[in-house]
C-alpha atoms as a PDB file:
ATOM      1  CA  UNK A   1    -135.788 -27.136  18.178  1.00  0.00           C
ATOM      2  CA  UNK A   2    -133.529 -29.364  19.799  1.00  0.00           C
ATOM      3  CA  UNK A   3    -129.851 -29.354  19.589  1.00  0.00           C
ATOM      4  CA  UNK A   4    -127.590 -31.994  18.470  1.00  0.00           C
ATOM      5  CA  UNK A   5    -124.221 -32.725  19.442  1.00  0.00           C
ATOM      6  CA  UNK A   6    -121.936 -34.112  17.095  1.00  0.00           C
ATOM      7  CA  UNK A   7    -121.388 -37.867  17.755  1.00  0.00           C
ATOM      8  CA  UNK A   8    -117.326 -38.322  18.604  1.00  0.00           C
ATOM      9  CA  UNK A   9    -115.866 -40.281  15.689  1.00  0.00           C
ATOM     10  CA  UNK A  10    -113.940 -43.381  16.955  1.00  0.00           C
ATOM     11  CA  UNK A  11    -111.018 -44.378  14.663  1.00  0.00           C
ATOM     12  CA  UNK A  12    -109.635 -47.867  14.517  1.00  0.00           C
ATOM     13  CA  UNK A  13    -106.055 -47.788  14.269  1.00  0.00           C
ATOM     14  CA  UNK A  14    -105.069 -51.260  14.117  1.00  0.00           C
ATOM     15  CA  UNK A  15    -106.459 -52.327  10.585  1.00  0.00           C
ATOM     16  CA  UNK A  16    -104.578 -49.479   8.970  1.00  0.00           C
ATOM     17  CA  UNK A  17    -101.304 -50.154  10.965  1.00  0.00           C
ATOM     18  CA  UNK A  18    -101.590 -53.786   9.276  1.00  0.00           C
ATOM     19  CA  UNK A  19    -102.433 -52.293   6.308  1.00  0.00           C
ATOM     20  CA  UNK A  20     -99.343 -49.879   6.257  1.00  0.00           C
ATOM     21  CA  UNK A  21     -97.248 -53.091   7.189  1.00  0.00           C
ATOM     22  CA  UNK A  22     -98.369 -54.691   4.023  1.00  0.00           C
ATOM     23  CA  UNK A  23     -98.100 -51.985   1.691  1.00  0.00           C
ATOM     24  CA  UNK A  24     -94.533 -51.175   2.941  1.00  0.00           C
ATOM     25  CA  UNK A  25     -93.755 -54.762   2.077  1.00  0.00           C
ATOM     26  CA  UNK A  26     -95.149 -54.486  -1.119  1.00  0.00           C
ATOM     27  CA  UNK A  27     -93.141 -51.006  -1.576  1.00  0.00           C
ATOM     28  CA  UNK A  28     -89.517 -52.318  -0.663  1.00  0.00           C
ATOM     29  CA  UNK A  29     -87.221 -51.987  -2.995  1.00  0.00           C
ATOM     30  CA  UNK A  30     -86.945 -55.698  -5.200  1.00  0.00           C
ATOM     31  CA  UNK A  31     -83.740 -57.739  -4.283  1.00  0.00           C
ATOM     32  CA  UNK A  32     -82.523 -60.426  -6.094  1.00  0.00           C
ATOM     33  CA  UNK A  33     -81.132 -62.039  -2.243  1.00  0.00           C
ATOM     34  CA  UNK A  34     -83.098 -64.576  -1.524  1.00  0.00           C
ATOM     35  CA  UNK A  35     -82.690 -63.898   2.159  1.00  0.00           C
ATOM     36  CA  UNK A  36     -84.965 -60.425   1.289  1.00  0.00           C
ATOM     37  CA  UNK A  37     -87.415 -62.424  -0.320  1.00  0.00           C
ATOM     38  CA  UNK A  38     -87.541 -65.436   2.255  1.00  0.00           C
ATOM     39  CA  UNK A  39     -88.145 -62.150   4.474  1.00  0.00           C
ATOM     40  CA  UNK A  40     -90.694 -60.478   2.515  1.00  0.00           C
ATOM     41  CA  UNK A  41     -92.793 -64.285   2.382  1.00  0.00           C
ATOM     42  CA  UNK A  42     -92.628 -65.267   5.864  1.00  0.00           C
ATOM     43  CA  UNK A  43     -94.065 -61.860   6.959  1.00  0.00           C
ATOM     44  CA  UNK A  44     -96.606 -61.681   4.665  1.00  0.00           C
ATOM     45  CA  UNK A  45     -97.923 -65.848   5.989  1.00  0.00           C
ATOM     46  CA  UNK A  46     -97.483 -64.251   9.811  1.00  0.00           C
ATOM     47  CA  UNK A  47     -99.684 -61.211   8.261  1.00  0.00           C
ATOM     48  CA  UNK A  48    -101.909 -63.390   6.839  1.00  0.00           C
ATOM     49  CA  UNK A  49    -103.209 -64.716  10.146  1.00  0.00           C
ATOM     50  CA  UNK A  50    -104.361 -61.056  10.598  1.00  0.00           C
ATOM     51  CA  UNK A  51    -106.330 -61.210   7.682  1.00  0.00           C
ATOM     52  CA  UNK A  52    -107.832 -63.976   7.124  1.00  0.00           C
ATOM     53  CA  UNK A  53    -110.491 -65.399   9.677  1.00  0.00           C
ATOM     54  CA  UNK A  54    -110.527 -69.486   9.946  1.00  0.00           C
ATOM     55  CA  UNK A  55    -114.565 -71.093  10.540  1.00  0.00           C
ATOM     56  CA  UNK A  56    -113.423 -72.377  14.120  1.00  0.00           C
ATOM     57  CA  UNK A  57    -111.239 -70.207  16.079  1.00  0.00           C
ATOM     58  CA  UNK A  58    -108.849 -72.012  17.525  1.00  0.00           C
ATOM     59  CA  UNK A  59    -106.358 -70.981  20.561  1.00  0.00           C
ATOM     60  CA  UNK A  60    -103.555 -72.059  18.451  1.00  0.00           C
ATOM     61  CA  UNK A  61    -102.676 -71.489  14.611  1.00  0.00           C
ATOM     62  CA  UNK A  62     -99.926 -73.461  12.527  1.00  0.00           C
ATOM     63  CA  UNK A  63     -98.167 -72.443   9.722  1.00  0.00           C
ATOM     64  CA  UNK A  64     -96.518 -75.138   8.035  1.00  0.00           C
ATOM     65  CA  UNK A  65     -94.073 -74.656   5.498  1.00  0.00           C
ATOM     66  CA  UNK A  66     -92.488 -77.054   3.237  1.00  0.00           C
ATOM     67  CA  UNK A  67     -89.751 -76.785   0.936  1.00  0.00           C
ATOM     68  CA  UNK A  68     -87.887 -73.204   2.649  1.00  0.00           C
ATOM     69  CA  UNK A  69     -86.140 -73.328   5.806  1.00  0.00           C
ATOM     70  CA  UNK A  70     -85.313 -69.440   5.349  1.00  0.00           C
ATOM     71  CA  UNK A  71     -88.919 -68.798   5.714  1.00  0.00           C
ATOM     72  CA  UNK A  72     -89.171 -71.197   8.271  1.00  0.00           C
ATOM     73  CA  UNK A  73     -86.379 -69.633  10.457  1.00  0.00           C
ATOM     74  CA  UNK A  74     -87.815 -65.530  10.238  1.00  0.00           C
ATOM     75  CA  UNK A  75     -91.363 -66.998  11.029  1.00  0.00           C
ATOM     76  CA  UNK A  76     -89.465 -68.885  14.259  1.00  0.00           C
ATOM     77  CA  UNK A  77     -88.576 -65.333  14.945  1.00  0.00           C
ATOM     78  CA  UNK A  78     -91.950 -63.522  14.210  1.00  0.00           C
ATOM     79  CA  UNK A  79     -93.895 -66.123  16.356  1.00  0.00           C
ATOM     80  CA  UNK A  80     -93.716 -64.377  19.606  1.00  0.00           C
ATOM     81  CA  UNK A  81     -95.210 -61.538  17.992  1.00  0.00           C
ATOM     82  CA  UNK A  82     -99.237 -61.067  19.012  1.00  0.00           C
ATOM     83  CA  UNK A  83    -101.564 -62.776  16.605  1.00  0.00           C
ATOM     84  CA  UNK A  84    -104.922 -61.421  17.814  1.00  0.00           C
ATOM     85  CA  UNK A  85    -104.162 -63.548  21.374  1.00  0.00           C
ATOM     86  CA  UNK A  86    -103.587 -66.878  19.346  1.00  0.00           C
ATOM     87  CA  UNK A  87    -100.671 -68.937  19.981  1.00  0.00           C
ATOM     88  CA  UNK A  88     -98.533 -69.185  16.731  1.00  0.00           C
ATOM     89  CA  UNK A  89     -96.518 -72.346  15.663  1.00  0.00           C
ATOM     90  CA  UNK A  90     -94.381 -72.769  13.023  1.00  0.00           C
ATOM     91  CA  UNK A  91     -93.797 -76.119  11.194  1.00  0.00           C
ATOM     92  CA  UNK A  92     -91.001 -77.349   8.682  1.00  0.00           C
ATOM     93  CA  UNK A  93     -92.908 -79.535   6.093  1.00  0.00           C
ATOM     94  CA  UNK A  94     -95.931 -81.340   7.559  1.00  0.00           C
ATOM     95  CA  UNK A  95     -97.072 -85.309   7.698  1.00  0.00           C
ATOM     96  CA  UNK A  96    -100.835 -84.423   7.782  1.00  0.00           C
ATOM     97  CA  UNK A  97    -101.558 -80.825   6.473  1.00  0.00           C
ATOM     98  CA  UNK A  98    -105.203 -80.451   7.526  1.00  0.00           C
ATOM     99  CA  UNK A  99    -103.596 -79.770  11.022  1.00  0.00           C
ATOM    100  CA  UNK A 100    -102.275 -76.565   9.201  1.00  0.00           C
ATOM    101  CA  UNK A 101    -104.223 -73.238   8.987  1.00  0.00           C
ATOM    102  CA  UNK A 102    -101.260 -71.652   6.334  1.00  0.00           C
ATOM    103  CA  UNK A 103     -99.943 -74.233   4.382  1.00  0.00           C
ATOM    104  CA  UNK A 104     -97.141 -72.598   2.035  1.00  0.00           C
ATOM    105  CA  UNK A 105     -95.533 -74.734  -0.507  1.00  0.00           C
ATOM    106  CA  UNK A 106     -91.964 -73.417  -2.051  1.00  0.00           C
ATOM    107  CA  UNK A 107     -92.081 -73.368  -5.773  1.00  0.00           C
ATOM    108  CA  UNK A 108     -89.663 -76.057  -6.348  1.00  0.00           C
ATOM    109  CA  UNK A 109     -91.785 -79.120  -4.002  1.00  0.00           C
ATOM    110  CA  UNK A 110     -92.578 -82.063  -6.282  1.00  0.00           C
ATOM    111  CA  UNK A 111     -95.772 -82.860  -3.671  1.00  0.00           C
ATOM    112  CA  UNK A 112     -96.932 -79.107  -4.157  1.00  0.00           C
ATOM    113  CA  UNK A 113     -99.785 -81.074  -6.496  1.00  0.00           C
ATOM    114  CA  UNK A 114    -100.739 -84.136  -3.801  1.00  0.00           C
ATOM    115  CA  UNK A 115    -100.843 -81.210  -0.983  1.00  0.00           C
ATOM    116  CA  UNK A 116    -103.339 -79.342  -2.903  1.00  0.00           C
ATOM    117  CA  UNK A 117    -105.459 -82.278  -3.679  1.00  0.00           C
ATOM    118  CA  UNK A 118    -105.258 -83.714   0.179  1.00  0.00           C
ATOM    119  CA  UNK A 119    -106.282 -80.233   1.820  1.00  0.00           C
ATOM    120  CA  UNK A 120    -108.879 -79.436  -0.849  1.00  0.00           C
ATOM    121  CA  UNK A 121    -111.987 -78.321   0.894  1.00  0.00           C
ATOM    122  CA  UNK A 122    -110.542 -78.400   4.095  1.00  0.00           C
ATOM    123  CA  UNK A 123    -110.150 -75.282   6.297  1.00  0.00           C
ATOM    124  CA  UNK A 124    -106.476 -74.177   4.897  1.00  0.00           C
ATOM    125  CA  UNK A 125    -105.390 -71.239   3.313  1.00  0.00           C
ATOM    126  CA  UNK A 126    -102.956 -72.836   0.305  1.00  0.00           C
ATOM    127  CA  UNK A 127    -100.244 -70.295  -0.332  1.00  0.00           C
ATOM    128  CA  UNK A 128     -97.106 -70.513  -3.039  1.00  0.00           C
ATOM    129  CA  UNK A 129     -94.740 -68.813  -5.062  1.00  0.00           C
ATOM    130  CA  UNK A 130     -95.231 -71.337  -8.326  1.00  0.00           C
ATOM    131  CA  UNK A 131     -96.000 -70.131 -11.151  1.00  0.00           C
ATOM    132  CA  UNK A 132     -99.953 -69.549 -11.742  1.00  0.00           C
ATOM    133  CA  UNK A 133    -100.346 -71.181  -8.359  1.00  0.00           C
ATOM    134  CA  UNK A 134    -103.762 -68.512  -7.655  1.00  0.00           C
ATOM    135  CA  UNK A 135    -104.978 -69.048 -11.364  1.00  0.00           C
ATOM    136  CA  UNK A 136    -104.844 -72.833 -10.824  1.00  0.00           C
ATOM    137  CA  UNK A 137    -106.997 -73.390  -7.775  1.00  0.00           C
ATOM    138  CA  UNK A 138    -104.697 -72.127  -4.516  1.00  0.00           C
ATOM    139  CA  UNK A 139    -105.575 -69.342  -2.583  1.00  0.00           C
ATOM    140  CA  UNK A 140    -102.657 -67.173  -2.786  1.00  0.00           C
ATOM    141  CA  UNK A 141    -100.282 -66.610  -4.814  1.00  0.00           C
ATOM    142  CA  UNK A 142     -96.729 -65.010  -4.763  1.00  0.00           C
ATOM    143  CA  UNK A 143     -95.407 -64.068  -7.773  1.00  0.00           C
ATOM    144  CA  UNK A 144     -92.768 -61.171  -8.551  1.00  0.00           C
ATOM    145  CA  UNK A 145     -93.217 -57.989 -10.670  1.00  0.00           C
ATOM    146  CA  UNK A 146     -90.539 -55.255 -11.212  1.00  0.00           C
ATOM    147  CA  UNK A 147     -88.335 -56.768  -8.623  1.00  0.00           C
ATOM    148  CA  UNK A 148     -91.349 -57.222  -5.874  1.00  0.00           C
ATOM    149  CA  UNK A 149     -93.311 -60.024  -4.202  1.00  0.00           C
ATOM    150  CA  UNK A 150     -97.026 -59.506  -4.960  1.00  0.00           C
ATOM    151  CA  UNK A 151    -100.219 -61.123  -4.278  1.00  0.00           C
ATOM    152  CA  UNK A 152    -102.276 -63.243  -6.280  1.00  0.00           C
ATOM    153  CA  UNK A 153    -105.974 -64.102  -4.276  1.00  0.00           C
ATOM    154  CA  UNK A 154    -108.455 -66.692  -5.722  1.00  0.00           C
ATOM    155  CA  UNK A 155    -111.621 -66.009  -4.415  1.00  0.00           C
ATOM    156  CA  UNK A 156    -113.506 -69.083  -5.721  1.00  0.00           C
ATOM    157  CA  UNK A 157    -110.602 -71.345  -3.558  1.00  0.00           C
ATOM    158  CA  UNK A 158    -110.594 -69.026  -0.583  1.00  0.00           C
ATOM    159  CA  UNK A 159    -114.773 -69.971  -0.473  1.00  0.00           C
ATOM    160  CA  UNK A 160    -113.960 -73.219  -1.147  1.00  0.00           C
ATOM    161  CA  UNK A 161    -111.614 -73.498   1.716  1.00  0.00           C
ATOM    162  CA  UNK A 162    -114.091 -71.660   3.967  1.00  0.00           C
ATOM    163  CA  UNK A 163    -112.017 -68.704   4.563  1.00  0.00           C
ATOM    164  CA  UNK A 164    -112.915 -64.861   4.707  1.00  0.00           C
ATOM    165  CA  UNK A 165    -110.083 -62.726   3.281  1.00  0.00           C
ATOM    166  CA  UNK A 166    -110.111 -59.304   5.097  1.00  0.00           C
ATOM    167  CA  UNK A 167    -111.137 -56.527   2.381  1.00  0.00           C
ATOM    168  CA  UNK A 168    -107.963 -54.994   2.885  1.00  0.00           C
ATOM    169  CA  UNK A 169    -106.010 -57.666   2.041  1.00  0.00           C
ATOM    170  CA  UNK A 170    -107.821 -57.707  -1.099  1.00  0.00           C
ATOM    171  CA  UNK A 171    -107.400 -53.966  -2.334  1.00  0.00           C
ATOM    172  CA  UNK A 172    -103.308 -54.269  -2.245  1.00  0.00           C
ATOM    173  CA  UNK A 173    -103.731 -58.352  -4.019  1.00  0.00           C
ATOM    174  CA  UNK A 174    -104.206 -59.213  -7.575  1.00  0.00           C
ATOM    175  CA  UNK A 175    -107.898 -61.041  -7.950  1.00  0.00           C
ATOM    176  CA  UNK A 176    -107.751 -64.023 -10.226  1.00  0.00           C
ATOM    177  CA  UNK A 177    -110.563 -66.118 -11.399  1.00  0.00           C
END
């Protein structure tokens, strides 16, 4: 009879660090400053090029927000972090969003409809904090509950858009059809 050694288990640390990093974001106590929740957005979007993968891989990723400066300014900030060896820019409002791999819309943008319907199909994860933004064809969705910002993912417009949401992203959003 032969014997067997036990085969070393290998743990990967980095997908539950990111993890942890989202949770704790989820778990921070609500505040009605708008600086906190400019925060709590702009770190999620940097997160978000963690999780979500993008059909060509390109050396560089752009965010592009239009309608919050705050969120503009922290992502400035976050940009020189590592975003698995991509280079990270960070753009205030946009001329031609298919250039954008995050495009997130503030709430209160009049052209939140006409950017939907110009990146629609296109490679772009579609992010905002409007109201039933996720239940009416974006991707994501912020919205708040008991004083937090959550996530709202739609599936159907992640396919559409070509995108592969990380399952872990998943387990801590809210899945709307």
């Amino acid at each position: 009879m032969a014997d067997f050694a036990p085969i070393p288990r290998r743990r990967c640390r980095a997908p539950v660090r990111l993890l942890g990093l989202l949770l704790g974001l989820l778990l921070q106590p609500g505040h009605a400053d708008d600086a906190a929740e400019a925060n709590t957005k702009a770190n999620y979007l940097y997160n978000f090029t963690k999780f979500v993968e993008w059909p060509a891989a390109a050396d560089t990723l752009h965010i592009c927000v239009v309608g919050s400066e705050a969120v503009v300014n922290i992502l400035s900030d976050l940009a020189s972090r590592d975003t698995k060896g991509r280079l990270l820019q960070i753009w205030s409002g946009v001329d031609d969003p298919h250039v954008c791999q995050i495009l997130y819309v503030e709430r209160t943008v009049a052209e939140l409809p006409a950017l939907m319907r110009e990146v629609s199909g296109a490679p772009v994860l579609t992010v905002s904090d409007a109201d039933g933004f996720a239940e009416q064809g974006g991707a994501v969705g912020f919205y708040r509950e008991q004083g937090q910002v959550k996530l709202s993912v739609n599936p159907e417009a992640v396919r559409k858009a070509q995108l592969k949401i990380n399952a872990l992203l998943m387990e801590i959003a809210r899945i709307v059809r």
